[in-house]
C-alpha atoms as a PDB file:
ATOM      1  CA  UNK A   1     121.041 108.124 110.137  1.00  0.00           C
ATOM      2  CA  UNK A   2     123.393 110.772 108.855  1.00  0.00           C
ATOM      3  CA  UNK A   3     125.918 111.501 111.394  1.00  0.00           C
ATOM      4  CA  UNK A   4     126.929 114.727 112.391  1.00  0.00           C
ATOM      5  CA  UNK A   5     130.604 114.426 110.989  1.00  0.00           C
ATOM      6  CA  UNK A   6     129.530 113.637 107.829  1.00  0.00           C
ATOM      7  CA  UNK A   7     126.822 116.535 107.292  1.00  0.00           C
ATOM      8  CA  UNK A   8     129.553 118.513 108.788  1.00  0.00           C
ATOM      9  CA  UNK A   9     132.433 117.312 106.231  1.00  0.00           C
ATOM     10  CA  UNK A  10     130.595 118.156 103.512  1.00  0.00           C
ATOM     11  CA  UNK A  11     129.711 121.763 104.814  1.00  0.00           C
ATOM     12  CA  UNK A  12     133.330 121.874 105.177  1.00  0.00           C
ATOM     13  CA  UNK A  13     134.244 120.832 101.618  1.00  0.00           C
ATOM     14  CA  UNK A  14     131.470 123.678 100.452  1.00  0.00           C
ATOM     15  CA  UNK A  15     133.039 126.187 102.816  1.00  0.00           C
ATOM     16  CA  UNK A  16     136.445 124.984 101.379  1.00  0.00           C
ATOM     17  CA  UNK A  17     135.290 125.426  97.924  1.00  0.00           C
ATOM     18  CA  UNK A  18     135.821 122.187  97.005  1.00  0.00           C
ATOM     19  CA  UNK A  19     132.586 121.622  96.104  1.00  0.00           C
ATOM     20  CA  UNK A  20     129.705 123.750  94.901  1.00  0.00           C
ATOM     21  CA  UNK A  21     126.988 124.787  96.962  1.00  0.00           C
ATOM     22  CA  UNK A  22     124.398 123.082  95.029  1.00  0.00           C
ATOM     23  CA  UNK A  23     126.513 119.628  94.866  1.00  0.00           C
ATOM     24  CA  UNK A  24     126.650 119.997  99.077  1.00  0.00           C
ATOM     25  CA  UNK A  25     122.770 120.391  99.069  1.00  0.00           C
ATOM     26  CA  UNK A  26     122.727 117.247  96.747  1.00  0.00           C
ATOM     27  CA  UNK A  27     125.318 115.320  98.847  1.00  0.00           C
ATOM     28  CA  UNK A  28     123.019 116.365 102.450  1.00  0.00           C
ATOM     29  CA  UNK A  29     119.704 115.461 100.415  1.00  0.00           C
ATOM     30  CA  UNK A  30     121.331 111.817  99.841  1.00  0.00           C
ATOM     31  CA  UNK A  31     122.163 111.779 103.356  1.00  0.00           C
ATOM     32  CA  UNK A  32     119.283 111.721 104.370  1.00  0.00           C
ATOM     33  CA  UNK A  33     117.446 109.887 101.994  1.00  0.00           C
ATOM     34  CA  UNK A  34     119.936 106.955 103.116  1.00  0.00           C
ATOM     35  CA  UNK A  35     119.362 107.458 106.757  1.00  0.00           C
ATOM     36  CA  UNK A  36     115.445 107.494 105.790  1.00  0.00           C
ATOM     37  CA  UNK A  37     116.005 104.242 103.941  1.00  0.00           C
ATOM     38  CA  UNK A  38     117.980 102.288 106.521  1.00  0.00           C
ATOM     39  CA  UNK A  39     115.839 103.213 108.817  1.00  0.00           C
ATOM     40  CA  UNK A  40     114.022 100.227 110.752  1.00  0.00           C
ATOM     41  CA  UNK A  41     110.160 100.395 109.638  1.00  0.00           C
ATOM     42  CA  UNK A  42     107.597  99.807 112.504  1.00  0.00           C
ATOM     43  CA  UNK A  43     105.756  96.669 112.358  1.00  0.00           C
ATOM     44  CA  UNK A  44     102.368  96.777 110.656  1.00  0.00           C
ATOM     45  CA  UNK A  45      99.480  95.556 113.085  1.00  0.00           C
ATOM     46  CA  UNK A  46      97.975  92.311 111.752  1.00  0.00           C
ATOM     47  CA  UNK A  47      95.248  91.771 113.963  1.00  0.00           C
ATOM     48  CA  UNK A  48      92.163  93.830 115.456  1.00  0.00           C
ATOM     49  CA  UNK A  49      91.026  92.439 118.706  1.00  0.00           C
ATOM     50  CA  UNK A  50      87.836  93.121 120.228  1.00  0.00           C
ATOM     51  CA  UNK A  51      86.817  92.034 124.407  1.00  0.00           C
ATOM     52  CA  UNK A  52      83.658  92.113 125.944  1.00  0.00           C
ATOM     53  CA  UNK A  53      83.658  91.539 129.626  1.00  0.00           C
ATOM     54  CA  UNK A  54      80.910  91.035 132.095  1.00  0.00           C
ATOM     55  CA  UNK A  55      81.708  93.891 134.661  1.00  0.00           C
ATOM     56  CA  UNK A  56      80.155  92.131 137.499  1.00  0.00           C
ATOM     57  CA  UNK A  57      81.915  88.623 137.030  1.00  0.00           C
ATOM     58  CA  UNK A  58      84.881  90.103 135.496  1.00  0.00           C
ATOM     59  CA  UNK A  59      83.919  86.712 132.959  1.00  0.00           C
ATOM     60  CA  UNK A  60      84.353  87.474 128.963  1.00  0.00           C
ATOM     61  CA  UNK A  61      81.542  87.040 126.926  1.00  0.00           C
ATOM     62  CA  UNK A  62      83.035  87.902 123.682  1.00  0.00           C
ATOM     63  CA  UNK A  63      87.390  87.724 122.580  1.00  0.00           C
ATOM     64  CA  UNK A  64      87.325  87.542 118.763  1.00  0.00           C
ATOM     65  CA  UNK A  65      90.381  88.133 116.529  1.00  0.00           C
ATOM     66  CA  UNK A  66      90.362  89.063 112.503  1.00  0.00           C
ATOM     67  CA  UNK A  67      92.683  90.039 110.580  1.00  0.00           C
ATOM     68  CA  UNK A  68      93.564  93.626 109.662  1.00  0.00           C
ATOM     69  CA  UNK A  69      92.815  92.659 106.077  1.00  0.00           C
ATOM     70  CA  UNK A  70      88.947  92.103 106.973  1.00  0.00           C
ATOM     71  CA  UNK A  71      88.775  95.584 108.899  1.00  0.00           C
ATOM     72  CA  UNK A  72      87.723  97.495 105.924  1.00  0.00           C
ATOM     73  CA  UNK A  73      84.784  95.046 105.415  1.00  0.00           C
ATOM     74  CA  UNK A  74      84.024  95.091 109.134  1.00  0.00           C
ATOM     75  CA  UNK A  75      83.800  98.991 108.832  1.00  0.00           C
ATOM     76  CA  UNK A  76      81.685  99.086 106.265  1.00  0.00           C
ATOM     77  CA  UNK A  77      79.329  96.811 108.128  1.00  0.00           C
ATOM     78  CA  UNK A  78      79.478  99.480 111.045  1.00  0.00           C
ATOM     79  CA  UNK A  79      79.071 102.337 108.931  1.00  0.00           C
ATOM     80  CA  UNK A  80      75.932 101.479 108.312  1.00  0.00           C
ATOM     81  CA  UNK A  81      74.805 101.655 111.877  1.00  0.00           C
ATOM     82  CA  UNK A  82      73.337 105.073 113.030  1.00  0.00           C
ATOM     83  CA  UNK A  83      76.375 106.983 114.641  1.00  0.00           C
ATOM     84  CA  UNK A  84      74.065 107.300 118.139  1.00  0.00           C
ATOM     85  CA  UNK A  85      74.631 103.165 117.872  1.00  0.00           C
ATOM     86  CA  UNK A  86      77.899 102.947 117.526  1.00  0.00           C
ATOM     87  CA  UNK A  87      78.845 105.786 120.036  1.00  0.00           C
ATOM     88  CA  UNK A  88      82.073 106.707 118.035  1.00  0.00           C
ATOM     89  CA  UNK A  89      83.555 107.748 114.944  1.00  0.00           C
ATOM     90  CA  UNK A  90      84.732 104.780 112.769  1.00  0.00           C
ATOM     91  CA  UNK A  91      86.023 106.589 110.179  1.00  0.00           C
ATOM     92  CA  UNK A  92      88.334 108.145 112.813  1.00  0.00           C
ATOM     93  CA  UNK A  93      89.208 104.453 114.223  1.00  0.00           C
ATOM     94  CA  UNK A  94      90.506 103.405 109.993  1.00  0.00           C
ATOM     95  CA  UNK A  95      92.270 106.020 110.269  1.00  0.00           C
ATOM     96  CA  UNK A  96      94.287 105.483 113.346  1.00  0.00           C
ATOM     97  CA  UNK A  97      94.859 102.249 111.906  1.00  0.00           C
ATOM     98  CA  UNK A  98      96.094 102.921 108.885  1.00  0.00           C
ATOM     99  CA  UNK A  99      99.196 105.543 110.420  1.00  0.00           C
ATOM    100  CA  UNK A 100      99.541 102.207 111.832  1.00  0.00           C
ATOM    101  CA  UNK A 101      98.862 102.664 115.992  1.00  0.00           C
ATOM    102  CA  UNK A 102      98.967  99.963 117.879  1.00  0.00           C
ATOM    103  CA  UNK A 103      97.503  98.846 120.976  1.00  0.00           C
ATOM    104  CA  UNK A 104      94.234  99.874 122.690  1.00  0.00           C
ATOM    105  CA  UNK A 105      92.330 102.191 120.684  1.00  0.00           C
ATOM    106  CA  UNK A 106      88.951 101.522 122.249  1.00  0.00           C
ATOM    107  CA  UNK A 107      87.515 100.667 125.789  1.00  0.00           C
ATOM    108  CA  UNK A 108      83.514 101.989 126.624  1.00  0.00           C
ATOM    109  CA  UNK A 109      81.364 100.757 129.531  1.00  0.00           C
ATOM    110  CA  UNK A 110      78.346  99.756 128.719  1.00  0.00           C
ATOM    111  CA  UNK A 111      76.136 100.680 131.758  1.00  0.00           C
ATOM    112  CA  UNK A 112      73.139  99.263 130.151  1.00  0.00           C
ATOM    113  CA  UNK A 113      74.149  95.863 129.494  1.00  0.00           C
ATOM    114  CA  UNK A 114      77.064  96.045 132.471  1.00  0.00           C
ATOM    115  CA  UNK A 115      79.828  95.152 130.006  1.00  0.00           C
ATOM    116  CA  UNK A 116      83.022  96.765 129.390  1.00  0.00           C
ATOM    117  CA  UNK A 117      84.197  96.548 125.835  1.00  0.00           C
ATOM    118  CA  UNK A 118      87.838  97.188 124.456  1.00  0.00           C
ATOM    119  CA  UNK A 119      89.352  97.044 121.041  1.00  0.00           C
ATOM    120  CA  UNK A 120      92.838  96.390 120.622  1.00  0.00           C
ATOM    121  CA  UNK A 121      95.485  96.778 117.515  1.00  0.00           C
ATOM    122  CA  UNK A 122      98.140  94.033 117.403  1.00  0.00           C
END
């Protein structure tokens, strides 16, 4: 990241006429295009979890793991399920995942089957 003395040394060198204003703009601009370079990215999730635990025995019935890369195929599955089916907005869920959240994203009881389902980002 640009450092305070150096957006501040080049104010001073516009100030001091020894540079124009527009080369100071450039200079700043540069600044922070560097800082935005060097800057560490966030690691992209690779895998989508999903859990599905009995709620009475506290037992899972289902762990699966797949691949990020398969989520857009997996989505399109779901999309074709009635929205009342799915109980939530996949399109909403991609999208999430593609800023790149990680983590829980997902957890619903299901009172009718006694299961408690959660989807996680890793």
């Amino acid at each position: 990241m640009a450092t305070s003395e150096e957006r501040l040394r080049i104010l001073k060198m516009v100030e001091q006429k020894q540079i124009s204003a527009a080369d100071g703009a450039k200079l700043l601009a540069a600044l922070q295009a560097g800082a935005n370079e060097s800057a560490p990215q966030p690691a992209r999730a690779r895998w989508l979890r999903v859990r599905v635990t009995d709620r009475a025995s506290g037992r899972n019935k289902v762990n699966v793991t797949i691949p990020i890369g398969l989520l857009d195929v997996g989505l399109k599955m779901g999309a074709r399920l009635p929205a009342e089916m799915t109980g939530m907005d996949l399109s909403a869920i991609h999208a999430a995942i593609k800023q790149g959240i990680q983590g829980k994203i997902v957890e619903v009881d299901d009172e009718d089957d006694d299961e408690h389902v959660e989807v996680f980002v890793e």
